[in-house]
C-alpha atoms as a PDB file:
ATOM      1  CA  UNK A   1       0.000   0.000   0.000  1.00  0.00           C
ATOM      2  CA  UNK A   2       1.176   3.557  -0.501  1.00  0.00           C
ATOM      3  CA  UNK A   3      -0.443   7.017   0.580  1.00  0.00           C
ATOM      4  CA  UNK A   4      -1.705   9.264  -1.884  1.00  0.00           C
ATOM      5  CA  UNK A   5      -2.100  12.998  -1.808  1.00  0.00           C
ATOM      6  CA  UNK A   6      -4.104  15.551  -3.733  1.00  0.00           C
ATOM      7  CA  UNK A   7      -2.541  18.734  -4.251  1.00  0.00           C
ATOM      8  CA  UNK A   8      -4.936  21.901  -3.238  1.00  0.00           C
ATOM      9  CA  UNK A   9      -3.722  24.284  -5.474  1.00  0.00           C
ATOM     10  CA  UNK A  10      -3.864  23.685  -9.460  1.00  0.00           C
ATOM     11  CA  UNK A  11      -0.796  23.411 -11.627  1.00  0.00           C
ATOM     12  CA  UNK A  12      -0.457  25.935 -15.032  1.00  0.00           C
ATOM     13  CA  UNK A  13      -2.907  23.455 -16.961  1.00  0.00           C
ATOM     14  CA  UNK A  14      -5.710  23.744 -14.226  1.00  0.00           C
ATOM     15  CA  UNK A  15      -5.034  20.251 -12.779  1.00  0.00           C
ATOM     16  CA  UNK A  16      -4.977  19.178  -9.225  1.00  0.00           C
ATOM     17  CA  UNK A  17      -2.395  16.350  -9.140  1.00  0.00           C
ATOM     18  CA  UNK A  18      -2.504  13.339  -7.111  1.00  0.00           C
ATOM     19  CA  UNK A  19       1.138  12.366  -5.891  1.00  0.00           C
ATOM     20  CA  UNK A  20       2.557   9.432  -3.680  1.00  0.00           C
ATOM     21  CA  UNK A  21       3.896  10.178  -0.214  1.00  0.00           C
ATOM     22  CA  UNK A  22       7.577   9.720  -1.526  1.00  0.00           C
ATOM     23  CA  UNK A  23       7.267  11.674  -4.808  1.00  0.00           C
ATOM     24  CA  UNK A  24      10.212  14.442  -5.139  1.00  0.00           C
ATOM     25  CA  UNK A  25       7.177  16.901  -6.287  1.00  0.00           C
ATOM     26  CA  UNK A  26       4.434  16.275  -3.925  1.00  0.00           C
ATOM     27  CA  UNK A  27       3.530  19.500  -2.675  1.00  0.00           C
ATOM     28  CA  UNK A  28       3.855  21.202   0.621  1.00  0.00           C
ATOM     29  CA  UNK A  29       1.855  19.700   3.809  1.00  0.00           C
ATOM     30  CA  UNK A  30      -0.268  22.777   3.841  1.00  0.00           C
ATOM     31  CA  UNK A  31      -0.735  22.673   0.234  1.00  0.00           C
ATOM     32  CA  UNK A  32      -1.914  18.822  -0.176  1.00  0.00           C
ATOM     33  CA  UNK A  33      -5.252  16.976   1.082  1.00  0.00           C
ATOM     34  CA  UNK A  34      -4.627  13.235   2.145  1.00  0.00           C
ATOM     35  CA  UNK A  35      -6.308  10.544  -0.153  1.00  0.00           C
ATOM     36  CA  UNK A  36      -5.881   7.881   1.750  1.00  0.00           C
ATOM     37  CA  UNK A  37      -4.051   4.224   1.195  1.00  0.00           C
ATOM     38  CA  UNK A  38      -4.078   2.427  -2.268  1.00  0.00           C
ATOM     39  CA  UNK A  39      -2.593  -0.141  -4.204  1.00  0.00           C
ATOM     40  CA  UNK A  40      -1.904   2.737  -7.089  1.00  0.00           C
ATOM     41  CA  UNK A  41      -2.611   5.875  -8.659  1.00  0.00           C
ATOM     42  CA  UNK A  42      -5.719   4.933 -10.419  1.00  0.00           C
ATOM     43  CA  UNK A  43      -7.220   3.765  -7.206  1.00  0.00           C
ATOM     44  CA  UNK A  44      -6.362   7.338  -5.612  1.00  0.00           C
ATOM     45  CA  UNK A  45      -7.963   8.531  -8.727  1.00  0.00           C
ATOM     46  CA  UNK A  46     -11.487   7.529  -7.715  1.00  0.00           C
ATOM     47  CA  UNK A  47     -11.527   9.186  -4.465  1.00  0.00           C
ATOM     48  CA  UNK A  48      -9.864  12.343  -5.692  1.00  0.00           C
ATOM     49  CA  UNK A  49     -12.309  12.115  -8.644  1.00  0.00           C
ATOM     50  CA  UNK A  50     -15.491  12.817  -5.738  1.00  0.00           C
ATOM     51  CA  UNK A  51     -13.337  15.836  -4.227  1.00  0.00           C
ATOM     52  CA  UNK A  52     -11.579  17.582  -7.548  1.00  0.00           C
ATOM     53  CA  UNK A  53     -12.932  16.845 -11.050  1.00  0.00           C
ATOM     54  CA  UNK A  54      -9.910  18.306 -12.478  1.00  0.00           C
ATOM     55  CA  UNK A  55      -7.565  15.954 -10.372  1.00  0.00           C
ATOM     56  CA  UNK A  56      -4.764  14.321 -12.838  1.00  0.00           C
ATOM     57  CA  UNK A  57      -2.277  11.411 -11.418  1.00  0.00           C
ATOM     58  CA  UNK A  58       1.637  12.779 -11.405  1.00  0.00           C
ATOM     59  CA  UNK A  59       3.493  11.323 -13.990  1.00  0.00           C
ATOM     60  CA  UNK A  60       6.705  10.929 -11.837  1.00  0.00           C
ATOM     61  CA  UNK A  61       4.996   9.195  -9.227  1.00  0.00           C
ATOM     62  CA  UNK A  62       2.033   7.411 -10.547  1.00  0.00           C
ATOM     63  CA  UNK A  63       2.766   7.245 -14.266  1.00  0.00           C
ATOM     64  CA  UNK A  64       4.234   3.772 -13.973  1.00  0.00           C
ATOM     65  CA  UNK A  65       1.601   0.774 -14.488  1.00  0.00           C
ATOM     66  CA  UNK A  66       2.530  -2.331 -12.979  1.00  0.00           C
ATOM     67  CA  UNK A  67       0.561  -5.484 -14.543  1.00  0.00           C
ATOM     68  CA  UNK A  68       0.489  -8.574 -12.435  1.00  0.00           C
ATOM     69  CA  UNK A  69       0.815 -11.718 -14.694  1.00  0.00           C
ATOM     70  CA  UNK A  70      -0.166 -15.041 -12.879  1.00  0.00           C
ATOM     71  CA  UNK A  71       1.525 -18.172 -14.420  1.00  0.00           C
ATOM     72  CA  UNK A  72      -0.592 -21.885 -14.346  1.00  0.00           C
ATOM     73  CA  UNK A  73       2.304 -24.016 -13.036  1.00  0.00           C
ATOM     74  CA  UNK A  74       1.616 -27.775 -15.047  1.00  0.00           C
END
């Protein structure tokens, strides 16, 4: 699990991002709203979605997608 932030002040483009806890641009602790914990940045999308429309996922932070492949052993 990590923790997810939603910044509370818009970037140039209008957008609110969402960053991990760890991310090198995560904004300021007065500047950010907690999310909460999830698995990745589309799951802190859905919540952030219900407070900020214009909320975006970083691309630093939450730009990677991991896909879990599961592998039938004969």
């Amino acid at each position: 699990m990590k923790f997810f932030y939603l910044a509370s002040n818009p970037n140039n483009q209008g957008e609110f991002k969402i960053h991990e806890r760890e991310c090198e641009h995560i904004p300021d602790l007065h500047d950010r709203e907690y999310l909460g914990p999830f698995n990745n940045g589309s799951e802190a999308m859905r919540k952030a979605m219900d407070l900020n429309p214009k909320a975006s996922t970083c691309e630093i932070c939450c730009g990677q997608t991991v896909q879990t492949v599961f592998v039938r052993k004969k």
